[in-house]
Structure formats: C-alpha cells, structure tokens
N, C-alpha and C. Protein backbone atom coordinates (compact mmCIF):
# COMPACT_ATOMS: atom_id res chain seq x y z
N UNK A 1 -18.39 -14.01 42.50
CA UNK A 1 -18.39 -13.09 43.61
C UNK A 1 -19.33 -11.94 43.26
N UNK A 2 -20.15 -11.85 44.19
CA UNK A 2 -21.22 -10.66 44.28
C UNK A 2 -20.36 -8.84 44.72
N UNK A 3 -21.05 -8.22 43.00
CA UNK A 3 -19.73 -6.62 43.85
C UNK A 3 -20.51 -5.82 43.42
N UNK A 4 -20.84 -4.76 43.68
CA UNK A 4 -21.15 -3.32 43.62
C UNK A 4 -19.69 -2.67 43.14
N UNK A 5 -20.55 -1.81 42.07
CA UNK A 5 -19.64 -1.10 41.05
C UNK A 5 -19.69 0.50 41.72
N UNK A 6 -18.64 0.97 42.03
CA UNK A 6 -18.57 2.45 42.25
C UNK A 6 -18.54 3.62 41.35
N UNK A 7 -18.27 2.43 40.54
CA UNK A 7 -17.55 3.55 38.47
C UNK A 7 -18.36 2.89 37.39
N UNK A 8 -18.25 3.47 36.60
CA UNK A 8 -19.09 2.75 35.42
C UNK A 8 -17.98 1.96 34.70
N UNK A 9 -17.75 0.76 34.73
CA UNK A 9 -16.97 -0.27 33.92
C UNK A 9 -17.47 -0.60 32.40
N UNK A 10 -16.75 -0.49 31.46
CA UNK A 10 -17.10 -1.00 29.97
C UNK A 10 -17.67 -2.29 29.86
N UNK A 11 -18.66 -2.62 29.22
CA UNK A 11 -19.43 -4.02 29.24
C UNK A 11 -20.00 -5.17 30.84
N UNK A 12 -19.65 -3.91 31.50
CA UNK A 12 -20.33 -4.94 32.81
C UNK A 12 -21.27 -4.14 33.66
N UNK A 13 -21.15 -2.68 33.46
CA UNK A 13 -22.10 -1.48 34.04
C UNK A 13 -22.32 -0.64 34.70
N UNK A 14 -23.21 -0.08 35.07
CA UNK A 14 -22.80 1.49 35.11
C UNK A 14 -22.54 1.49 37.02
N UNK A 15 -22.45 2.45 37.48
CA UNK A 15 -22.08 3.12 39.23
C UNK A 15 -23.19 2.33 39.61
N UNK A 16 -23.27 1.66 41.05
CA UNK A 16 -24.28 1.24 42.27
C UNK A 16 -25.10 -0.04 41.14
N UNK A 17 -24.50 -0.42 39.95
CA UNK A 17 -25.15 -2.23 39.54
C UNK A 17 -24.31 -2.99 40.70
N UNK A 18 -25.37 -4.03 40.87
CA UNK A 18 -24.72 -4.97 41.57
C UNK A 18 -24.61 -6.46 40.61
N UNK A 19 -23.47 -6.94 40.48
CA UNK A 19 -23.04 -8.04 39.25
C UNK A 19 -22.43 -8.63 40.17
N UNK A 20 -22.05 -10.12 39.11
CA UNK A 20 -21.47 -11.13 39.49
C UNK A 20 -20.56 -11.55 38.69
N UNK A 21 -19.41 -11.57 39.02
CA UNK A 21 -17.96 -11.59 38.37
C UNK A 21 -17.40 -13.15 39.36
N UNK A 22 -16.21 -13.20 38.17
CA UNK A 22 -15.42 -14.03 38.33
C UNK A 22 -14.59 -13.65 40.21
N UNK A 23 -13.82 -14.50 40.98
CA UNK A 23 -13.66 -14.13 41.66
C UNK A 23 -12.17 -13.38 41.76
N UNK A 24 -11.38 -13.55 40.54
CA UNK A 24 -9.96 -13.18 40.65
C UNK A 24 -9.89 -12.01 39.33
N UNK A 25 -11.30 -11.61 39.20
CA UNK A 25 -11.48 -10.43 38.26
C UNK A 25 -11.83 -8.99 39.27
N UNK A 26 -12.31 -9.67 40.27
CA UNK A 26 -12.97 -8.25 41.16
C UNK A 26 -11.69 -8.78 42.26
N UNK A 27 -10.86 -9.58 42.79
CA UNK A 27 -10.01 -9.29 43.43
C UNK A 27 -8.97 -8.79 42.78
N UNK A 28 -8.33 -9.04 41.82
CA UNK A 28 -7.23 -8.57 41.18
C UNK A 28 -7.33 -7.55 40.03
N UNK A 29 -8.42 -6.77 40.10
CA UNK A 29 -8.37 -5.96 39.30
C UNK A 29 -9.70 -5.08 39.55
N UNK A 30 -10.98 -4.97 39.79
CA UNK A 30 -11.99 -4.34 40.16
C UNK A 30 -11.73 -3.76 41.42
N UNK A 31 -11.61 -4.15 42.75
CA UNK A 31 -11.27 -3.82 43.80
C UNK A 31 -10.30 -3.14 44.18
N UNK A 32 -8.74 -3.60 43.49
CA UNK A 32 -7.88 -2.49 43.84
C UNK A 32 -8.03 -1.43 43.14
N UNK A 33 -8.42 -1.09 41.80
CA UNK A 33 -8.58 0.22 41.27
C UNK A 33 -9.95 1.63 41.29
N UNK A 34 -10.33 0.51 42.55
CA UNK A 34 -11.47 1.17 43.46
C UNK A 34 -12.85 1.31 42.35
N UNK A 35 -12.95 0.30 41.29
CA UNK A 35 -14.15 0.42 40.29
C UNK A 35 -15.21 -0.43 41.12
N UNK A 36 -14.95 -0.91 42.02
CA UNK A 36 -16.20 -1.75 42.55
C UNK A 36 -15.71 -2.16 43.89
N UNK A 37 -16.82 -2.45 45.06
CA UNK A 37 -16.12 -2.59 46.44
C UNK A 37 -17.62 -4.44 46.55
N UNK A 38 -16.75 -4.92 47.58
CA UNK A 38 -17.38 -6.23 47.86
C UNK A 38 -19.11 -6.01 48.08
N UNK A 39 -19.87 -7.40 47.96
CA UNK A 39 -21.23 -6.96 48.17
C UNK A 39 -21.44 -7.47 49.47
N UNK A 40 -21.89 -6.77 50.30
CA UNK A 40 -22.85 -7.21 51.60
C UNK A 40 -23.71 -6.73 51.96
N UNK A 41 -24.61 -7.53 53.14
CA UNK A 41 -26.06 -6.51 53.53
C UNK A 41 -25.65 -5.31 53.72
N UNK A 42 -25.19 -4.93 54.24
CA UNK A 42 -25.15 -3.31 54.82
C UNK A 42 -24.72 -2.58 53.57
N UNK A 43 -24.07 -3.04 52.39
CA UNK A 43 -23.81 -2.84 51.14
C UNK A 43 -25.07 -1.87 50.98
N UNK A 44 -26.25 -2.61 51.09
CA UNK A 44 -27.61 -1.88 50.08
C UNK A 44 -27.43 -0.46 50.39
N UNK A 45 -27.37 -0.02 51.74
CA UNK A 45 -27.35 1.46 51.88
C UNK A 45 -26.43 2.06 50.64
N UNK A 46 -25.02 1.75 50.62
CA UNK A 46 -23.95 2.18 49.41
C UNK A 46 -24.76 2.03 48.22
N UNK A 47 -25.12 1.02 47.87
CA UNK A 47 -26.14 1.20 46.40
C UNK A 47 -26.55 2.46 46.32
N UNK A 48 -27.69 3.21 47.27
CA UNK A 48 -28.51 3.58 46.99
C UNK A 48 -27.72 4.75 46.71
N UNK A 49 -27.06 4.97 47.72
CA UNK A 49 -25.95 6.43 47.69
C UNK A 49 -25.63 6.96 46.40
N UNK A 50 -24.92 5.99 46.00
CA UNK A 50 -24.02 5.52 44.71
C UNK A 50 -25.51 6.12 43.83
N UNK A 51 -26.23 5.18 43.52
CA UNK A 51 -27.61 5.43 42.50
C UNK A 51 -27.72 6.70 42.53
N UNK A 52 -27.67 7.41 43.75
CA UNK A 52 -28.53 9.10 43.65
C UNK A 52 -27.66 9.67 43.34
N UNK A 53 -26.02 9.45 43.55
CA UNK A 53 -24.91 10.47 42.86
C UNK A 53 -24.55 10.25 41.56
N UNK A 54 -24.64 9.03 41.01
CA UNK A 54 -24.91 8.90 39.40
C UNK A 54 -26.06 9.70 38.97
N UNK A 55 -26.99 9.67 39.57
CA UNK A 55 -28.33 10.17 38.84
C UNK A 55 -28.15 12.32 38.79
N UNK A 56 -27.47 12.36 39.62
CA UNK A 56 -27.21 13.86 39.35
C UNK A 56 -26.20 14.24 38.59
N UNK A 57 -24.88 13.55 37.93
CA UNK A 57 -24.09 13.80 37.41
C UNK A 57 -24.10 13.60 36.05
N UNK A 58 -25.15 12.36 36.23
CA UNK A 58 -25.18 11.46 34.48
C UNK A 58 -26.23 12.80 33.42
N UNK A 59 -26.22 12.74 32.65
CA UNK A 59 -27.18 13.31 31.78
C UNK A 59 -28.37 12.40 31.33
N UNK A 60 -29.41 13.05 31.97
CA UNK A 60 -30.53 12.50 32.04
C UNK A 60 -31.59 11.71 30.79
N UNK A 61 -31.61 12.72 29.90
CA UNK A 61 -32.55 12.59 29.12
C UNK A 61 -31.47 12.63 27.35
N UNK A 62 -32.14 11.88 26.67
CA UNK A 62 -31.53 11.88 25.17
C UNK A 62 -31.32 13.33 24.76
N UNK A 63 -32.38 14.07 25.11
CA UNK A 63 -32.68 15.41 24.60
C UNK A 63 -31.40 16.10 25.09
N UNK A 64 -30.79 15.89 25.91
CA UNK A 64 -30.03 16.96 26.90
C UNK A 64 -28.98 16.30 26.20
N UNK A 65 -28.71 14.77 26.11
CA UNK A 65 -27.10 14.07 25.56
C UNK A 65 -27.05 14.57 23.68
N UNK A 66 -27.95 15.07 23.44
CA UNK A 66 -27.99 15.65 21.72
C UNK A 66 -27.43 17.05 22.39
N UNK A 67 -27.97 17.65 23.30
CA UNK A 67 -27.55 18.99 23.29
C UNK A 67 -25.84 18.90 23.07
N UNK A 68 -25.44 18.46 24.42
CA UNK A 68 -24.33 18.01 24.59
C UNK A 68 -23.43 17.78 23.26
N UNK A 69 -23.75 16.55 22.88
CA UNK A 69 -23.26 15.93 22.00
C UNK A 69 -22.84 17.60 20.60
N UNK A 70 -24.36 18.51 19.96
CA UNK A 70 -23.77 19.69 19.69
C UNK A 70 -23.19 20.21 20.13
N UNK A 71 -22.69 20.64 21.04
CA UNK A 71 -21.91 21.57 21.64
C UNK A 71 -20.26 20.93 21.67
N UNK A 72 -20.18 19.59 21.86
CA UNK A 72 -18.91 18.83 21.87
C UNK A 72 -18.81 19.06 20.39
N UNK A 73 -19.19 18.62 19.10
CA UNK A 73 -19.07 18.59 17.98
C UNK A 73 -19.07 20.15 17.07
N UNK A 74 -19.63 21.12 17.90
CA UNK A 74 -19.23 22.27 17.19
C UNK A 74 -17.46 22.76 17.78
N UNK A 75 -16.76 22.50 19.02
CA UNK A 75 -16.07 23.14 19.63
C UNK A 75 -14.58 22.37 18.68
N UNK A 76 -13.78 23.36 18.13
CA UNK A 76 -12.59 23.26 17.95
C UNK A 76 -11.03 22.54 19.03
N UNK A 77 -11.08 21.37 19.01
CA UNK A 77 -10.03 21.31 20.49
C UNK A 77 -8.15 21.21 19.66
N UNK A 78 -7.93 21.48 20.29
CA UNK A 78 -6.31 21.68 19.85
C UNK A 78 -5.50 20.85 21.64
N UNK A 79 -4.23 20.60 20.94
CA UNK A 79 -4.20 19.59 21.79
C UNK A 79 -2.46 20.18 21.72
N UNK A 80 -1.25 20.56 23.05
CA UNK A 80 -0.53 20.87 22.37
C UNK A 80 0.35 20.11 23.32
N UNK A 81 1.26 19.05 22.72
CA UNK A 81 2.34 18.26 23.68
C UNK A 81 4.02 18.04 22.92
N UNK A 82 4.32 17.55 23.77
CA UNK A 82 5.68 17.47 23.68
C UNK A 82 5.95 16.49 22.53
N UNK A 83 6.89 16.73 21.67
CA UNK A 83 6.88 15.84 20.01
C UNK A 83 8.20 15.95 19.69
N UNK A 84 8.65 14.56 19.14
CA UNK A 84 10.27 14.86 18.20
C UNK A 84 10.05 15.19 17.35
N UNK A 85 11.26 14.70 16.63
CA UNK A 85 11.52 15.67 15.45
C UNK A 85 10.68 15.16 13.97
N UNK A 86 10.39 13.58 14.13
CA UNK A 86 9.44 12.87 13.25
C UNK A 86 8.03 12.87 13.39
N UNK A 87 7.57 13.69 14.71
CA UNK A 87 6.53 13.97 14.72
C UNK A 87 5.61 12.61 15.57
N UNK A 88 6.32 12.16 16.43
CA UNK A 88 6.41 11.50 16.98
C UNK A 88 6.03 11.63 18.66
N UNK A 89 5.13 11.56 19.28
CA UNK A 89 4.89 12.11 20.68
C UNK A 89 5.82 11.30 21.52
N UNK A 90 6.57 12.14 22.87
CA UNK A 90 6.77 11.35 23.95
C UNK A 90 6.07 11.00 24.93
N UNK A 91 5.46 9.60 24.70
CA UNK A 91 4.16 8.98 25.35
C UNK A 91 3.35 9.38 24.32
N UNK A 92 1.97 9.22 24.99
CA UNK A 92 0.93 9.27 24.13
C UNK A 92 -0.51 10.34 25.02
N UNK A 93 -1.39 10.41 24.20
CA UNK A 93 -2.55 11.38 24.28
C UNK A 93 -3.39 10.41 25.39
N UNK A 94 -3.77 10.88 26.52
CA UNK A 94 -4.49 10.21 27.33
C UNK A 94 -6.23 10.66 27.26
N UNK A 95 -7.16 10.23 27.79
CA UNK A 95 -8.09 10.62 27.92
C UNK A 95 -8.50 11.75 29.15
N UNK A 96 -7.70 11.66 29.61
CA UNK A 96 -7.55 13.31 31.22
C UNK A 96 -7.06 14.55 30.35
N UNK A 97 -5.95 14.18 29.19
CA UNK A 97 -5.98 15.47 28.38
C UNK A 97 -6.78 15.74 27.69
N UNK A 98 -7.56 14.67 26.84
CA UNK A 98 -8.34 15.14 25.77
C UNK A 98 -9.98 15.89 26.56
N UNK A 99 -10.10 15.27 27.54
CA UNK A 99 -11.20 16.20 28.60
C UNK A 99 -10.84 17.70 29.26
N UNK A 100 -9.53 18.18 29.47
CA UNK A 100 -8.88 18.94 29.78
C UNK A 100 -8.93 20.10 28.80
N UNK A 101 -8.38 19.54 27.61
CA UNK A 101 -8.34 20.25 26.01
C UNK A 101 -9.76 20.81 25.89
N UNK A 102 -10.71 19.80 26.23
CA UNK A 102 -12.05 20.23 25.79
C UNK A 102 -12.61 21.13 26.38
N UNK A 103 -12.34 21.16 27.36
CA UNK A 103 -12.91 22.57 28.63
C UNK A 103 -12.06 23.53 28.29
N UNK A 104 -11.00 23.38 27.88
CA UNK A 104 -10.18 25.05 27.49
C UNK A 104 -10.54 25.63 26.16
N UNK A 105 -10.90 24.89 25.17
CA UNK A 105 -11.57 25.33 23.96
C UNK A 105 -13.00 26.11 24.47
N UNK A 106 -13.42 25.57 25.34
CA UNK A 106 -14.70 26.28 25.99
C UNK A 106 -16.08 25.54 25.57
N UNK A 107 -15.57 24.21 25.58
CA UNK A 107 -16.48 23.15 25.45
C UNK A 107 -17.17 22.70 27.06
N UNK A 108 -18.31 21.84 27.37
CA UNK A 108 -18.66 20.73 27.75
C UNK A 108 -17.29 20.40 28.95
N UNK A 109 -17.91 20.27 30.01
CA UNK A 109 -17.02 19.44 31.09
C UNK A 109 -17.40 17.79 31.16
N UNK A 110 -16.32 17.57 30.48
CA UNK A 110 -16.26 15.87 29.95
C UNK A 110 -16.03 15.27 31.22
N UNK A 111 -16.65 14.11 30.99
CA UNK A 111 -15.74 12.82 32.15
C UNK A 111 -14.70 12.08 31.72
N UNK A 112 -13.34 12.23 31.76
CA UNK A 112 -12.21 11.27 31.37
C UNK A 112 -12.74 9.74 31.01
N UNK A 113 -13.49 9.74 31.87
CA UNK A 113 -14.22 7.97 31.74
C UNK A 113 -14.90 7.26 30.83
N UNK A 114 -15.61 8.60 30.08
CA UNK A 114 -16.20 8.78 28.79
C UNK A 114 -15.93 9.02 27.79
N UNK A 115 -14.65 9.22 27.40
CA UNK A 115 -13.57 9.43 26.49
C UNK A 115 -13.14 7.96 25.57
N UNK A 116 -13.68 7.97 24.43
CA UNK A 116 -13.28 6.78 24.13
C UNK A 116 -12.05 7.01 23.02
N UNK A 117 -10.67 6.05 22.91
CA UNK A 117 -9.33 6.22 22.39
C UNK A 117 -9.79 4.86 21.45
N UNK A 118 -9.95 4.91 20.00
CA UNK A 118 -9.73 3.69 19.21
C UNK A 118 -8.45 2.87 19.35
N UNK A 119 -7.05 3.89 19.20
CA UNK A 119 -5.98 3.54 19.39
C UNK A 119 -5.36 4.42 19.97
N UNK A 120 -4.14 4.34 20.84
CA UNK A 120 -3.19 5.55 21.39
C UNK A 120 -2.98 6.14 20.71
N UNK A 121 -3.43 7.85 20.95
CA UNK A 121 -2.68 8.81 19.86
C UNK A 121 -0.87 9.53 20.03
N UNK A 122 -0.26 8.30 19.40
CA UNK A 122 1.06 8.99 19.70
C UNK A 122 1.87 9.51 18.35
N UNK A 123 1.10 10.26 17.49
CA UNK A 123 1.70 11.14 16.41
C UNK A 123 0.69 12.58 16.41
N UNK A 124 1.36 13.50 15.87
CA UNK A 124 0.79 14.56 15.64
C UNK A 124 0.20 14.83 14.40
N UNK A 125 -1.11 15.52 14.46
CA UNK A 125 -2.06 15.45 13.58
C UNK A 125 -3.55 15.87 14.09
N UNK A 126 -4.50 15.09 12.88
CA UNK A 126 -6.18 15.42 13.64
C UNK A 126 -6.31 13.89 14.02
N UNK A 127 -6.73 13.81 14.94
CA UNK A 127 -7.49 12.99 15.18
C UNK A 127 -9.12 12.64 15.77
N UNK A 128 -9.26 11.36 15.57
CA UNK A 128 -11.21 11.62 16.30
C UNK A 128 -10.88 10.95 17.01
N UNK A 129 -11.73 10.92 18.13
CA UNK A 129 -12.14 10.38 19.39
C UNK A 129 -13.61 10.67 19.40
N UNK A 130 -14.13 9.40 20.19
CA UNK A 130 -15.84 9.41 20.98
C UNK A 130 -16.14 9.75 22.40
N UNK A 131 -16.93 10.32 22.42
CA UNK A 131 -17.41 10.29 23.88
C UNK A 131 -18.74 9.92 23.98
N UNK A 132 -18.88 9.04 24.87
CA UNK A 132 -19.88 8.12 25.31
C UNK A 132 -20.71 8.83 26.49
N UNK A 133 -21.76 10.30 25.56
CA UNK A 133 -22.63 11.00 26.43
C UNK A 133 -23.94 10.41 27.32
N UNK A 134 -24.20 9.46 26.65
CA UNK A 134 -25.24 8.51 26.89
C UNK A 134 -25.73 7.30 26.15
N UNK A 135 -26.31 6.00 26.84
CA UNK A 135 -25.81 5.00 26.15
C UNK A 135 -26.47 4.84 24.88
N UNK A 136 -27.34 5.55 24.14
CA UNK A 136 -28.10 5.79 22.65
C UNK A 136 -27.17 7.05 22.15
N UNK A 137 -26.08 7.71 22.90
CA UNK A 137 -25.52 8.74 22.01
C UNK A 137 -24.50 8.79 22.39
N UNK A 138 -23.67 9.09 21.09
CA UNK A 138 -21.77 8.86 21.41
C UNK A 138 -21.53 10.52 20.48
N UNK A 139 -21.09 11.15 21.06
CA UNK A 139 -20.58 12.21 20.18
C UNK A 139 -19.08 11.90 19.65
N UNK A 140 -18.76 12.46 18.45
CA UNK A 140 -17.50 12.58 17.83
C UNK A 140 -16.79 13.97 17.79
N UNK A 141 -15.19 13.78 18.12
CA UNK A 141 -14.59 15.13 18.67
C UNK A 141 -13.32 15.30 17.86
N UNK A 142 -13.08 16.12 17.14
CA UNK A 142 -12.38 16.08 16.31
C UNK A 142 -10.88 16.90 16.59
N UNK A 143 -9.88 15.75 16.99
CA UNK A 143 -9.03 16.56 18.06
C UNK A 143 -7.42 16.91 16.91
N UNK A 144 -6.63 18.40 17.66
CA UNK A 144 -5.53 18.31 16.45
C UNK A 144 -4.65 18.68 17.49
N UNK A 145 -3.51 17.28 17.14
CA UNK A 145 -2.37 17.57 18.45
C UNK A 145 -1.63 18.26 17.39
N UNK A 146 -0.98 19.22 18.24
CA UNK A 146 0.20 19.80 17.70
C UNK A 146 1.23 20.00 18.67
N UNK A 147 2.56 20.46 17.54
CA UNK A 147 3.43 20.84 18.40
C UNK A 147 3.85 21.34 19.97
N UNK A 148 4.18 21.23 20.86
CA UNK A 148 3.94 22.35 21.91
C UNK A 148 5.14 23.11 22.96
C-alpha cells in the first residue's frame, strides 16, 4: 500500500516521504496513530504542504544541529517524579518529560519525537538519553531523575 507519512517514523522516513508498506502495517498501525494518511492523486498537494512545514521546523544545516547539539549537552536537566521507597518510579520516564525537563533547565525546545529512550527509565538516578538533532548528529543528554 502506497502512504504518505505525516510524522517522521523510525527506519521508514521522515514527514511528506511517500513509501510502500505492507498493507496491515499502515492500516493497523500507521493510519490510526495519524503517522501517515493513504496515498492518492490529490494526495500530491498534502506532500508538498507537509515538505514545506518540515522544512521550517527541521534544522537545516549540520552547522546549526552542532550548535544545537552544544547547547543540549552543556544544559544540566533534572528530572523530578514520583518514586517509592526502593527508589523505584511509579511508571516510567517518557520522552514528553524528558523534552519538558529540557526547556525548564533553559535548554533547546526539543521534539518528543526526537528523544531517543535505550530502555525505560524507571529508577532514580543519572541517566543518558539521545536526541536525534539531525540525521549525521545525535546529541547526548545527561538526565538525573530524582525524588519529587
């Protein structure tokens, strides 16, 4: 099945690609979570849309995703949630907080989408996380949940 991507999906690509997927991958899972809508002629107009609002949001040039990338890597983020008594989180660290955290330290306005989690952070401590500023540069963010 032919689909236009609205979001940037991991390993299949970025906003306004048009791909070809399985057909019970973009019905049962691309389509309802609104990452990609069906392809048709009248589609092309949405491409283009799509193309010019990625192109103002994305960071353009390597030069600008290094800036970035310093500015994420100098900023201190502290992270403060709800924890038992073993130090143990209820639930876990999402990527909407760790973008959240980062703008209150007085960092970089992250995209949740770009937030990369190796594993769920559900203990308290430091942890790292990536963010995927551009596709030749991933910054590293050095996050410390604590108590809260």
């Amino acid at each position: 099945m032919k689909i236009i991507l609205t979001h940037e999906v991991s390993g299949l690509g970025a906003a306004g690609d048009v791909v070809d997927v399985k057909d019970g991958y973009a019905r049962n899972y691309l389509v309802p979570r609104k990452l990609a809508i069906r392809w048709t002629k009248g589609g092309e107009k949405d491409v283009e849309q799509i193309r010019r609002a990625r192109k103002i949001h994305e960071i353009q040039t390597i030069e600008q995703a290094n800036q970035v990338k310093a500015q994420l890597e100098g900023v201190k983020v502290r992270l403060a949630v709800r924890s038992g008594d073993a130090g143990r989180l209820f639930g876990s660290v999402t990527p909407a907080d760790i973008a959240s955290a980062i703008k209150a330290a007085g960092g970089p306005e992250v995209d949740k989408r770009r937030i990369e989690l190796g594993a769920p952070i559900k203990t308290l401590g430091a942890h790292e996380t990536s963010v995927r500023l551009h596709p030749e540069v991933a910054a590293k963010v050095n996050l410390e949940v604590v108590a809260g």
